[in-house]
Every structure is written in structure tokens, then in C-alpha cells.
PDB file of N, CA and C in Angstrom:
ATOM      1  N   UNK A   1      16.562   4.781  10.368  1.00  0.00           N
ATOM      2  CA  UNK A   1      15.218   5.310  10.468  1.00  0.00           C
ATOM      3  C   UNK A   1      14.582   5.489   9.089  1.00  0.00           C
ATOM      4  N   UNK A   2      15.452   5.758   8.208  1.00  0.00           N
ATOM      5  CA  UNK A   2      15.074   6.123   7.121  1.00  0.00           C
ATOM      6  C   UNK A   2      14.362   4.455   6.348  1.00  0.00           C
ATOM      7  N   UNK A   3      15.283   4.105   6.227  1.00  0.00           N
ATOM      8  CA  UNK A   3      14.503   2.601   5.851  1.00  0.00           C
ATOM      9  C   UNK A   3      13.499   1.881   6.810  1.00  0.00           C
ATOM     10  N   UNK A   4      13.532   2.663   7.785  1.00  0.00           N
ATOM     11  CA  UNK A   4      12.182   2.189   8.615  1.00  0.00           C
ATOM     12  C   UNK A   4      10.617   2.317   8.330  1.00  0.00           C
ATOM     13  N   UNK A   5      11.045   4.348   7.914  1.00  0.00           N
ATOM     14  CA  UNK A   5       9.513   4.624   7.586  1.00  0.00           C
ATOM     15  C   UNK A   5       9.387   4.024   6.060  1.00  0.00           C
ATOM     16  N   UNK A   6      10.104   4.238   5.153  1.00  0.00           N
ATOM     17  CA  UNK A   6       9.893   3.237   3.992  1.00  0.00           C
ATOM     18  C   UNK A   6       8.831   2.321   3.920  1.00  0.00           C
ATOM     19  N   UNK A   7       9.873   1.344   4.909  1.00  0.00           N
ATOM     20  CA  UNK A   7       9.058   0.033   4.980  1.00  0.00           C
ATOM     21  C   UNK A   7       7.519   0.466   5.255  1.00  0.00           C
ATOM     22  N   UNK A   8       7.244   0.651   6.361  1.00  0.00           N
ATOM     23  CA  UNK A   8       5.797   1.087   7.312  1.00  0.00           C
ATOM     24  C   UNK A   8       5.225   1.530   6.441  1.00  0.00           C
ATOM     25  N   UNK A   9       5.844   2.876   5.349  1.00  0.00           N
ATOM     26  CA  UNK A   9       5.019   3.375   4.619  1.00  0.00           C
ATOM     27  C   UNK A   9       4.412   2.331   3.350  1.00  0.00           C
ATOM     28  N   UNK A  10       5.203   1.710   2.849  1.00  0.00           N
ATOM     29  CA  UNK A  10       4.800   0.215   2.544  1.00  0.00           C
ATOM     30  C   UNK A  10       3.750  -0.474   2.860  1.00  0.00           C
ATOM     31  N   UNK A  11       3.903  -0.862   3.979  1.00  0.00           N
ATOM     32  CA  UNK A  11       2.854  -1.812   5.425  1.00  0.00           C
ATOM     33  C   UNK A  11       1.758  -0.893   4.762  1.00  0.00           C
ATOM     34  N   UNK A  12       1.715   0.079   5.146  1.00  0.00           N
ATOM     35  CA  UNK A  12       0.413   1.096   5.275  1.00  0.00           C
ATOM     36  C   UNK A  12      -0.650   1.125   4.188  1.00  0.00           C
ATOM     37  N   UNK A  13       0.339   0.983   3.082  1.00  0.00           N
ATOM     38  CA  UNK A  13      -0.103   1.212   1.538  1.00  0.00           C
ATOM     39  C   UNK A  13      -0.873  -0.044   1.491  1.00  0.00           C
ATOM     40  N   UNK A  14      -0.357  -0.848   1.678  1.00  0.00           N
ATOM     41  CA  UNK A  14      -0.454  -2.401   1.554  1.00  0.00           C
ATOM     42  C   UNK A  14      -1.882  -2.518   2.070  1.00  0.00           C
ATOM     43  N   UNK A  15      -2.369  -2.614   3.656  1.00  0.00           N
ATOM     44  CA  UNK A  15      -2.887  -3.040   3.866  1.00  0.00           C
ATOM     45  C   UNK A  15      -4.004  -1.842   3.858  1.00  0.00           C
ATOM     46  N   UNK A  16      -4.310  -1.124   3.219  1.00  0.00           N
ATOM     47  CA  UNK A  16      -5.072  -0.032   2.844  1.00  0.00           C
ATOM     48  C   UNK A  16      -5.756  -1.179   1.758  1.00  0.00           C
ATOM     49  N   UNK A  17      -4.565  -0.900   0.740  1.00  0.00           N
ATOM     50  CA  UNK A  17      -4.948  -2.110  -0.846  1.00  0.00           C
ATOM     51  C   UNK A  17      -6.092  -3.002  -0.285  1.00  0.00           C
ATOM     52  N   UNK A  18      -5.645  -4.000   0.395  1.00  0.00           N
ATOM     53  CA  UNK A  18      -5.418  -5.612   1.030  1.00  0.00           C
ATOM     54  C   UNK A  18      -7.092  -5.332   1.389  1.00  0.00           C
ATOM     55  N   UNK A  19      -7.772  -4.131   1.506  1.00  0.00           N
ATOM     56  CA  UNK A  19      -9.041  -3.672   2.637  1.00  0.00           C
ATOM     57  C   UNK A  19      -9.641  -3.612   1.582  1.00  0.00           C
ATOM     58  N   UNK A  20      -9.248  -3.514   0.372  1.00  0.00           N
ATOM     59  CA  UNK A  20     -10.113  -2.827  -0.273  1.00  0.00           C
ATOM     60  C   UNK A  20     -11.020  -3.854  -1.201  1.00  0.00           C
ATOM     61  N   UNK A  21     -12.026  -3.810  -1.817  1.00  0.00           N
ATOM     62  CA  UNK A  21     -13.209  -4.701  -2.282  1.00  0.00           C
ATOM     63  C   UNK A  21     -12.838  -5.117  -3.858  1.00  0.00           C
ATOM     64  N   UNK A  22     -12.165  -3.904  -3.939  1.00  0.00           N
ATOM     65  CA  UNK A  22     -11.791  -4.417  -5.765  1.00  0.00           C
ATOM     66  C   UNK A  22     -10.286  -4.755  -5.450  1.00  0.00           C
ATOM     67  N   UNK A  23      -9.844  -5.189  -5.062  1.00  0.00           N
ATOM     68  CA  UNK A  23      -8.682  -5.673  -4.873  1.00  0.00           C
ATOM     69  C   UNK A  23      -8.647  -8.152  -5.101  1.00  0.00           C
ATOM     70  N   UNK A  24      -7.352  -7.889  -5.870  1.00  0.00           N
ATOM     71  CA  UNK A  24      -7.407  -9.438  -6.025  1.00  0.00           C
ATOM     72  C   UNK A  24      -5.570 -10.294  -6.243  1.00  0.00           C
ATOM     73  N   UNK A  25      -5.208  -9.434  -5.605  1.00  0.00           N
ATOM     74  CA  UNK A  25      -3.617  -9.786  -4.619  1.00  0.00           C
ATOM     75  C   UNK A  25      -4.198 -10.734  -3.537  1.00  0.00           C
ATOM     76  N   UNK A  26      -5.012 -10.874  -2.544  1.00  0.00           N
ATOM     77  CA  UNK A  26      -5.309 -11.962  -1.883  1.00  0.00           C
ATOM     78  C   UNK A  26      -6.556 -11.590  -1.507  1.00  0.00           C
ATOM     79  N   UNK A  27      -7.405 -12.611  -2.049  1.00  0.00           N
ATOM     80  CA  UNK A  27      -8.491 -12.710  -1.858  1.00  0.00           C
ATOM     81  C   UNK A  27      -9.951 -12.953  -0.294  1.00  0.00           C
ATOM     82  N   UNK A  28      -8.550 -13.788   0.105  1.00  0.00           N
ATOM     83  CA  UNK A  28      -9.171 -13.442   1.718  1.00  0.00           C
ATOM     84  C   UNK A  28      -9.337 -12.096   2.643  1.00  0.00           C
ATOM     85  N   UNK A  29      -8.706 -11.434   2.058  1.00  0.00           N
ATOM     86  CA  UNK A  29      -8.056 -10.355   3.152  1.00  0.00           C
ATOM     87  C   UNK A  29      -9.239  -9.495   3.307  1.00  0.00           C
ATOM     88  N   UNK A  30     -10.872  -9.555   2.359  1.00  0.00           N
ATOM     89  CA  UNK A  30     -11.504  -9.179   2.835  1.00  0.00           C
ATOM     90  C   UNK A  30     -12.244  -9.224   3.793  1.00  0.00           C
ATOM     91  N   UNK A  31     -12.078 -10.449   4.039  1.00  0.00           N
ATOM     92  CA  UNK A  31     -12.929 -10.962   5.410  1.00  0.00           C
ATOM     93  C   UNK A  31     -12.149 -10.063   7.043  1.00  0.00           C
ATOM     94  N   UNK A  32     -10.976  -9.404   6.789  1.00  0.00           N
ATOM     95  CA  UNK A  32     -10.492  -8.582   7.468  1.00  0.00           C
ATOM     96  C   UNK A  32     -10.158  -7.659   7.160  1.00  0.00           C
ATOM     97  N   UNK A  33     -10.869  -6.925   6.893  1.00  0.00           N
ATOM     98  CA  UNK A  33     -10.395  -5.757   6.280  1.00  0.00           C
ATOM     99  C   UNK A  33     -10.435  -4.262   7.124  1.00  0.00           C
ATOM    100  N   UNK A  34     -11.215  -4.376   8.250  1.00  0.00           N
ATOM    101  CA  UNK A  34     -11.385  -3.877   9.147  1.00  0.00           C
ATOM    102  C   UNK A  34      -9.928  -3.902  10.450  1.00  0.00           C
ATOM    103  N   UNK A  35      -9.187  -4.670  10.534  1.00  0.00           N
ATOM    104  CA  UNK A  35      -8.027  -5.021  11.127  1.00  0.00           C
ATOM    105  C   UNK A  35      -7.269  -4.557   9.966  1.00  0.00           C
ATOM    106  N   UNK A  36      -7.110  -4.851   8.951  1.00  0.00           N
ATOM    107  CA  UNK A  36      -5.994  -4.543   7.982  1.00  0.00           C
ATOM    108  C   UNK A  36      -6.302  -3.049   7.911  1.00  0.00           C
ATOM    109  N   UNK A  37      -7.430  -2.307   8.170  1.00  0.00           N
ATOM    110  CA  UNK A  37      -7.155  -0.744   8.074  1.00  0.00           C
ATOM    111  C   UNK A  37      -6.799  -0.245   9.538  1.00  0.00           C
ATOM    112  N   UNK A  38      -7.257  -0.851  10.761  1.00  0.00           N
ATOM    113  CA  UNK A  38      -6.373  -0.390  11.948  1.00  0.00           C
ATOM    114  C   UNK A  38      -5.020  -0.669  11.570  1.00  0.00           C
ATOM    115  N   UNK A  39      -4.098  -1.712  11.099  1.00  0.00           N
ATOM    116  CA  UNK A  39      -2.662  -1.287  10.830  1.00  0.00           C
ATOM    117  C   UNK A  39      -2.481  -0.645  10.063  1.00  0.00           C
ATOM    118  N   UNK A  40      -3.052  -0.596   9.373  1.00  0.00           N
ATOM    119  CA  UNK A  40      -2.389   0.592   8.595  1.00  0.00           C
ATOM    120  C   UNK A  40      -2.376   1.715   8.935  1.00  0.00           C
ATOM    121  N   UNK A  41      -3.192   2.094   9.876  1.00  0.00           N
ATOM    122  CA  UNK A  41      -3.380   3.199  10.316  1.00  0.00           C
ATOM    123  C   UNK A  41      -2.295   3.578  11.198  1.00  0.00           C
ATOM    124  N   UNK A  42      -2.242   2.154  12.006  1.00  0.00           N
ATOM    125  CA  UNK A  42      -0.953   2.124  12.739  1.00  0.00           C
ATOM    126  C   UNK A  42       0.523   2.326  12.448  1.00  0.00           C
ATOM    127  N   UNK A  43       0.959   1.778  11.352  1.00  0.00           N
ATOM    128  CA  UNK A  43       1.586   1.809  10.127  1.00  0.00           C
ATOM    129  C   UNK A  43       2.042   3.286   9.530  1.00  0.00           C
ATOM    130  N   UNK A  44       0.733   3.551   9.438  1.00  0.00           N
ATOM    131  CA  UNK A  44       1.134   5.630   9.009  1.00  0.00           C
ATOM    132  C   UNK A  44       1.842   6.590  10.211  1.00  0.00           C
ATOM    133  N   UNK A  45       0.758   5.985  11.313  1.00  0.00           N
ATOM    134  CA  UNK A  45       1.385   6.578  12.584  1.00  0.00           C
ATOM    135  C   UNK A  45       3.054   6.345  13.014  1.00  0.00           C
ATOM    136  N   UNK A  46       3.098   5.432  12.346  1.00  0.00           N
ATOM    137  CA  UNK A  46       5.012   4.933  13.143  1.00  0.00           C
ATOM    138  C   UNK A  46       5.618   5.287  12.010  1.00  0.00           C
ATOM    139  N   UNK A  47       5.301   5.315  10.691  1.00  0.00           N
ATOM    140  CA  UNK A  47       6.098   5.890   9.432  1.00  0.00           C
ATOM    141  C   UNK A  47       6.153   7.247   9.860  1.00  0.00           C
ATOM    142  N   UNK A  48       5.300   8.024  10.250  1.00  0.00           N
ATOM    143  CA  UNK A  48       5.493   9.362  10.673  1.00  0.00           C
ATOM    144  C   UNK A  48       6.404   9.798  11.443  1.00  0.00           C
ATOM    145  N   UNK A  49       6.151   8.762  12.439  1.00  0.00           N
ATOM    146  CA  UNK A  49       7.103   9.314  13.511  1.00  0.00           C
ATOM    147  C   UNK A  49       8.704   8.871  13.463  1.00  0.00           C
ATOM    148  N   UNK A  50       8.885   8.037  12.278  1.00  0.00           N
ATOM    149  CA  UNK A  50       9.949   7.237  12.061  1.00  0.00           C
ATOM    150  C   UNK A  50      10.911   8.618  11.569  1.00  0.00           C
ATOM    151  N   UNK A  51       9.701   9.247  10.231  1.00  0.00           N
ATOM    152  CA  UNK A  51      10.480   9.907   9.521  1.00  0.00           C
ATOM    153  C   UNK A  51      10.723  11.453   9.833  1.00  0.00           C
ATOM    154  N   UNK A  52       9.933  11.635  10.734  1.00  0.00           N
ATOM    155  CA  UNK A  52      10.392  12.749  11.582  1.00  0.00           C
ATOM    156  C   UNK A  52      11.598  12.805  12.285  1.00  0.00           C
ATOM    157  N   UNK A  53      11.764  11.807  13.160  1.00  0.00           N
ATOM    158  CA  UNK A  53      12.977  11.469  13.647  1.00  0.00           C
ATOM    159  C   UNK A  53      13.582  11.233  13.199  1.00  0.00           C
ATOM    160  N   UNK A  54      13.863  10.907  12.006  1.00  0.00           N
ATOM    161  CA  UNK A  54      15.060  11.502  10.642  1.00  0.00           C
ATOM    162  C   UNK A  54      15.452  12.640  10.190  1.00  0.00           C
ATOM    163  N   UNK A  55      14.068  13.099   9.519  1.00  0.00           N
ATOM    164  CA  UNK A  55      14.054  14.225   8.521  1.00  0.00           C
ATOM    165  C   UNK A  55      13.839  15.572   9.090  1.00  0.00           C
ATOM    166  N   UNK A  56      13.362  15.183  10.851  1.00  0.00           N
ATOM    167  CA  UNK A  56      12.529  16.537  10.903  1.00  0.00           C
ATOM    168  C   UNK A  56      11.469  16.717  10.902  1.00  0.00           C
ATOM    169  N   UNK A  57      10.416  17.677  11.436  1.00  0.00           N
ATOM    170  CA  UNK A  57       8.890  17.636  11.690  1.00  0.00           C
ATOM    171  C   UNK A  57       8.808  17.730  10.077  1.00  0.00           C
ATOM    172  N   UNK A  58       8.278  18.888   9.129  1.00  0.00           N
ATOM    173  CA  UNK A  58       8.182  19.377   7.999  1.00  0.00           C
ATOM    174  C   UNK A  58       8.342  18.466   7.076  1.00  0.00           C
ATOM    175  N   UNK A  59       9.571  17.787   6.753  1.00  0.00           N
ATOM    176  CA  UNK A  59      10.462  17.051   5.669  1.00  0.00           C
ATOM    177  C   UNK A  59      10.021  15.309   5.952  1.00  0.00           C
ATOM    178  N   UNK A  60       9.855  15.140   7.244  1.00  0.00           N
ATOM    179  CA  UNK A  60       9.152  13.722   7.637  1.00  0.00           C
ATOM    180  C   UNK A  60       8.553  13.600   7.268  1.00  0.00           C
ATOM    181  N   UNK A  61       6.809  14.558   7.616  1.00  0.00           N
ATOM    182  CA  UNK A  61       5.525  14.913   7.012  1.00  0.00           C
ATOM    183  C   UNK A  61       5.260  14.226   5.682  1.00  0.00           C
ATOM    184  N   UNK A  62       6.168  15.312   5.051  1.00  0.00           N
ATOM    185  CA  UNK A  62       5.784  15.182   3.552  1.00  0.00           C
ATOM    186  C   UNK A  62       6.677  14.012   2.791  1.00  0.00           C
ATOM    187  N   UNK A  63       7.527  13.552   3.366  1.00  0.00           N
ATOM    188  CA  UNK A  63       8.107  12.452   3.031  1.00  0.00           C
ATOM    189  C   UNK A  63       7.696  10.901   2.981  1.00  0.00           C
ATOM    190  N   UNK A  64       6.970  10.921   3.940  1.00  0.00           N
ATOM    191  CA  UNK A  64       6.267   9.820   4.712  1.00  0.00           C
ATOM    192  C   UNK A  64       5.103  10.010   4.268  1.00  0.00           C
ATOM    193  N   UNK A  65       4.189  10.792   4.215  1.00  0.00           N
ATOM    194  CA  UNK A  65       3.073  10.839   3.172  1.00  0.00           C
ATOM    195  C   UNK A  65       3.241  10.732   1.867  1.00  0.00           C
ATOM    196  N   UNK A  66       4.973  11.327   0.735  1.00  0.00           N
ATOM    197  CA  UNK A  66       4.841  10.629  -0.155  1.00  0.00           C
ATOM    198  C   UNK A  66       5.220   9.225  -0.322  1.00  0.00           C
ATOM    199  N   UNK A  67       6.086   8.563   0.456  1.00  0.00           N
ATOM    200  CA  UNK A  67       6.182   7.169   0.384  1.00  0.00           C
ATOM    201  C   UNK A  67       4.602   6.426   0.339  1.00  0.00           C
ATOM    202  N   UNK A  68       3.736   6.820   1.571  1.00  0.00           N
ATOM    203  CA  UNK A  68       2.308   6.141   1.388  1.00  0.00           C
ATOM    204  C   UNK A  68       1.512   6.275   0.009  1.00  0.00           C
ATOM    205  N   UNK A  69       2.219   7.231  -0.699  1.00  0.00           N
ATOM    206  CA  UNK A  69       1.126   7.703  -1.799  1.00  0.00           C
ATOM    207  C   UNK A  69       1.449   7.351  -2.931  1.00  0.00           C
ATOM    208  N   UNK A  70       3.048   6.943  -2.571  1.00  0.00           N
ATOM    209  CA  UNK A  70       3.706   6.067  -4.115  1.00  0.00           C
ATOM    210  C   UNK A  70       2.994   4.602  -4.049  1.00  0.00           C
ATOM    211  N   UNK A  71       2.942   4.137  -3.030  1.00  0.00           N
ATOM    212  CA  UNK A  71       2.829   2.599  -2.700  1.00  0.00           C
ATOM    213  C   UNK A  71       1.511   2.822  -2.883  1.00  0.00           C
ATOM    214  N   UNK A  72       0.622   3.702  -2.629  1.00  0.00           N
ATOM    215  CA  UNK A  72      -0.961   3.100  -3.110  1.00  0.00           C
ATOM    216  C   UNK A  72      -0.950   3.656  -4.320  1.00  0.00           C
ATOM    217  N   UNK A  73      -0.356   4.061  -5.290  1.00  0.00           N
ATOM    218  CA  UNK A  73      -0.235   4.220  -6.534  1.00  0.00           C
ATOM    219  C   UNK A  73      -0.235   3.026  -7.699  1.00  0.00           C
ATOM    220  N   UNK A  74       0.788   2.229  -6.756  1.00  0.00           N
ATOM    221  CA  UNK A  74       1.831   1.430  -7.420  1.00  0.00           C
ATOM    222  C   UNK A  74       1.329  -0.080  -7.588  1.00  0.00           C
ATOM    223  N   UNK A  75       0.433   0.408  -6.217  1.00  0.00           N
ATOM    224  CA  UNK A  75       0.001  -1.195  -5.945  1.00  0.00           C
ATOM    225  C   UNK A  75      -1.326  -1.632  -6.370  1.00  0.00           C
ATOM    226  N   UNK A  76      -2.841  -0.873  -7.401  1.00  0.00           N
ATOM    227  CA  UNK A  76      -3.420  -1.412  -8.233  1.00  0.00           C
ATOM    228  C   UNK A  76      -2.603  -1.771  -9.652  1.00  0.00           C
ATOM    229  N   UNK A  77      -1.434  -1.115 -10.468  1.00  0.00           N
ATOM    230  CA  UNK A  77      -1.128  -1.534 -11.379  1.00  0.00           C
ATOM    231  C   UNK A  77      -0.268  -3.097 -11.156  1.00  0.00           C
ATOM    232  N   UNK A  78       0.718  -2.884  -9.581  1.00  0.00           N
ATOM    233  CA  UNK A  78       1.031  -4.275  -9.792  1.00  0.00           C
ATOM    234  C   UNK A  78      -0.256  -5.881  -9.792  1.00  0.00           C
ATOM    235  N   UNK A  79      -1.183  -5.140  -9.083  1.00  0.00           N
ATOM    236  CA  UNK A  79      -2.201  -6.082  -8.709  1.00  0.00           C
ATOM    237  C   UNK A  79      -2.863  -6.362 -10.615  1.00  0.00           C
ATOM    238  N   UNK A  80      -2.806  -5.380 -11.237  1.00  0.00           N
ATOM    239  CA  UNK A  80      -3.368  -5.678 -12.689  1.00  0.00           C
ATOM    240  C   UNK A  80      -2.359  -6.165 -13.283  1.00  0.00           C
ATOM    241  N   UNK A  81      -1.303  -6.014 -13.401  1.00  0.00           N
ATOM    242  CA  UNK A  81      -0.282  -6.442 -14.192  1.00  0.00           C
ATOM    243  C   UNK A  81       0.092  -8.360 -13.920  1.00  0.00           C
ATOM    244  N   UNK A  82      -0.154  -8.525 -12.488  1.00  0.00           N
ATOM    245  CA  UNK A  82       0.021 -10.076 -11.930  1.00  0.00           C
ATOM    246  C   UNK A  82      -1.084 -10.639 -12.864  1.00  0.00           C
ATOM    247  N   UNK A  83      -2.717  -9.952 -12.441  1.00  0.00           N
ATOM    248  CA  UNK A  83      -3.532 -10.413 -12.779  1.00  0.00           C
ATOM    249  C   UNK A  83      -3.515 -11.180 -14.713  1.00  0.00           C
ATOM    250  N   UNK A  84      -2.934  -9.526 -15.238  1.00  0.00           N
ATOM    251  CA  UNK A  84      -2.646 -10.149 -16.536  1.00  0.00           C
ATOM    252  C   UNK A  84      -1.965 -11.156 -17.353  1.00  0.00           C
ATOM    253  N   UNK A  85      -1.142 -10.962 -16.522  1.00  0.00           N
ATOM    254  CA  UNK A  85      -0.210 -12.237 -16.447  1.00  0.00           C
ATOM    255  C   UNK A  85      -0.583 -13.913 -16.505  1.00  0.00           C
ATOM    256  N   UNK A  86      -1.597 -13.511 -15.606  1.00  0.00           N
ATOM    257  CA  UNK A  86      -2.380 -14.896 -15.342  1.00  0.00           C
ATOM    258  C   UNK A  86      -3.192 -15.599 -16.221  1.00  0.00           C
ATOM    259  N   UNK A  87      -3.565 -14.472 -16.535  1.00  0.00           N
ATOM    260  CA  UNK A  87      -5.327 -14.683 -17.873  1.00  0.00           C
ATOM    261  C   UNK A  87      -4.476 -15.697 -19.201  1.00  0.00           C
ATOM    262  N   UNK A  88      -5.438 -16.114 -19.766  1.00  0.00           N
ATOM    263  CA  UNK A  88      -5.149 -17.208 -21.084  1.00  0.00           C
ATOM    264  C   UNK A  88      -4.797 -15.850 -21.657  1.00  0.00           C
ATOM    265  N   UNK A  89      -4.113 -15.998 -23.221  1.00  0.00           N
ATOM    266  CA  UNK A  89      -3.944 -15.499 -23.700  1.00  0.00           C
ATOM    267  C   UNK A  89      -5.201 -14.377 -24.816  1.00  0.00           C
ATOM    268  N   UNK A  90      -6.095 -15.038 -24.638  1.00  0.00           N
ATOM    269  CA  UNK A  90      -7.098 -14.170 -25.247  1.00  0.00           C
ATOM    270  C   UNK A  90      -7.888 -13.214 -24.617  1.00  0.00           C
ATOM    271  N   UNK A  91      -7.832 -14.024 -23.244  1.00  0.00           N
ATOM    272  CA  UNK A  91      -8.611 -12.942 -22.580  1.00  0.00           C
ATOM    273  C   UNK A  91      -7.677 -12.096 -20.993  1.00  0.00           C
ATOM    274  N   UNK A  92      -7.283 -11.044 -21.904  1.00  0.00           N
ATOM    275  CA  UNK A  92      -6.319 -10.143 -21.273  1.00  0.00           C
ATOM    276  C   UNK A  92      -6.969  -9.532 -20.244  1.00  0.00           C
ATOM    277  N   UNK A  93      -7.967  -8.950 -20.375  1.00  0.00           N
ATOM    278  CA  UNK A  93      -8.965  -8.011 -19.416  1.00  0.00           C
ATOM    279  C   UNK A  93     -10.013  -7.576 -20.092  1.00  0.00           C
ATOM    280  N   UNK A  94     -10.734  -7.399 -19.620  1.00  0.00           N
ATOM    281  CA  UNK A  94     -12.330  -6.811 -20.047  1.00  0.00           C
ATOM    282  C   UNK A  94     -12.511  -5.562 -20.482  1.00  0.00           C
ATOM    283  N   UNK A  95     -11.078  -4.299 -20.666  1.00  0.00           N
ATOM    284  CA  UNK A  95     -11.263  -3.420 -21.554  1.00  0.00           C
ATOM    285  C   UNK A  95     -10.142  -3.102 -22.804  1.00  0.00           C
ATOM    286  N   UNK A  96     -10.861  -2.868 -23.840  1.00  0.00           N
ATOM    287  CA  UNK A  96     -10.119  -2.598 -25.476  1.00  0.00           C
ATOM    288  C   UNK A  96      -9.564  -4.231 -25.794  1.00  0.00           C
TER     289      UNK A  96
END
């Protein structure tokens, strides 16, 4: 269970990102972005209940909300860091 809500909490993060307008991990995904926030929504809902049924009402909660909150943390720097990666060498990004 435990590696269940993980994952989901993952899923969730993800397709939160994936919705979002300044986002450039995949560029289509705006054209759905409206479906990519019903799963995720869906996504939070089953991470919850995943990690309850592990941890417990209390300890699930807050567990499973911090997994969602690492992963949308985590996931504009990986999305900048790919991006940088990519750029010619002179032009790193548009600030400093």
C-alpha cells in the first residue's frame, strides 16, 4: 500500500504539472488539461485512501499530502533543469 500511494501521489503531482500553461515537459498536454486535472484529482483521492489504509486516518492524511507536495515541488525544477540541458550553450535561460 505504501508504494501504492507513492506512486498516485506521483500521478497526481504529475498531471497537476502536465495542466499547467507554463509547463514544457510535454507540450501537448495542454490541449487536455482539463482531463489531466480530473486524474489527478482522482489520483489524490486513491493516494489517500491508499495511505490511510496503511498509515491510518491522521498519518495517511498528512503523508499522502506530503508525497503530493514533494512531487509538485520537484517537478518545475526537473522540467527547468531538462529544459537547460537542452539550450545551446549560450543561451541557458532568460534570467542572470
Amino acid at each position: 500500500m505504501t508504494a501504492a500511494y507513492l506512486f498516485l501521489s506521483l500521478l497526481a503531482a504529475l498531471g497537476f504539472y502536465l495542466a499547467c500553461a507554463h509547463q514544457r515537459l510535454w507540450q501537448r498536454a495542454r490541449g487536455h488539461a482539463r482531463a489531466l486535472r480530473v486524474a489527478a484529482w482522482l489520483c489524490v483521492a486513491f493516494a489517500l485512501a491508499a495511505a490511510i489504509a496503511a498509515l491510518g486516518t491522521w498519518a495517511g492524511v498528512f503523508a499522502a499530502s506530503a508525497a503530493v507536495m514533494l512531487a509538485a515541488v520537484l517537478l518545475p525544477y526537473i522540467d527547468a533543469w531538462r529544459q537547460a540541458r537542452g539550450a545551446p550553450r549560450g543561451e541557458r535561460g532568460h534570467v542572470g
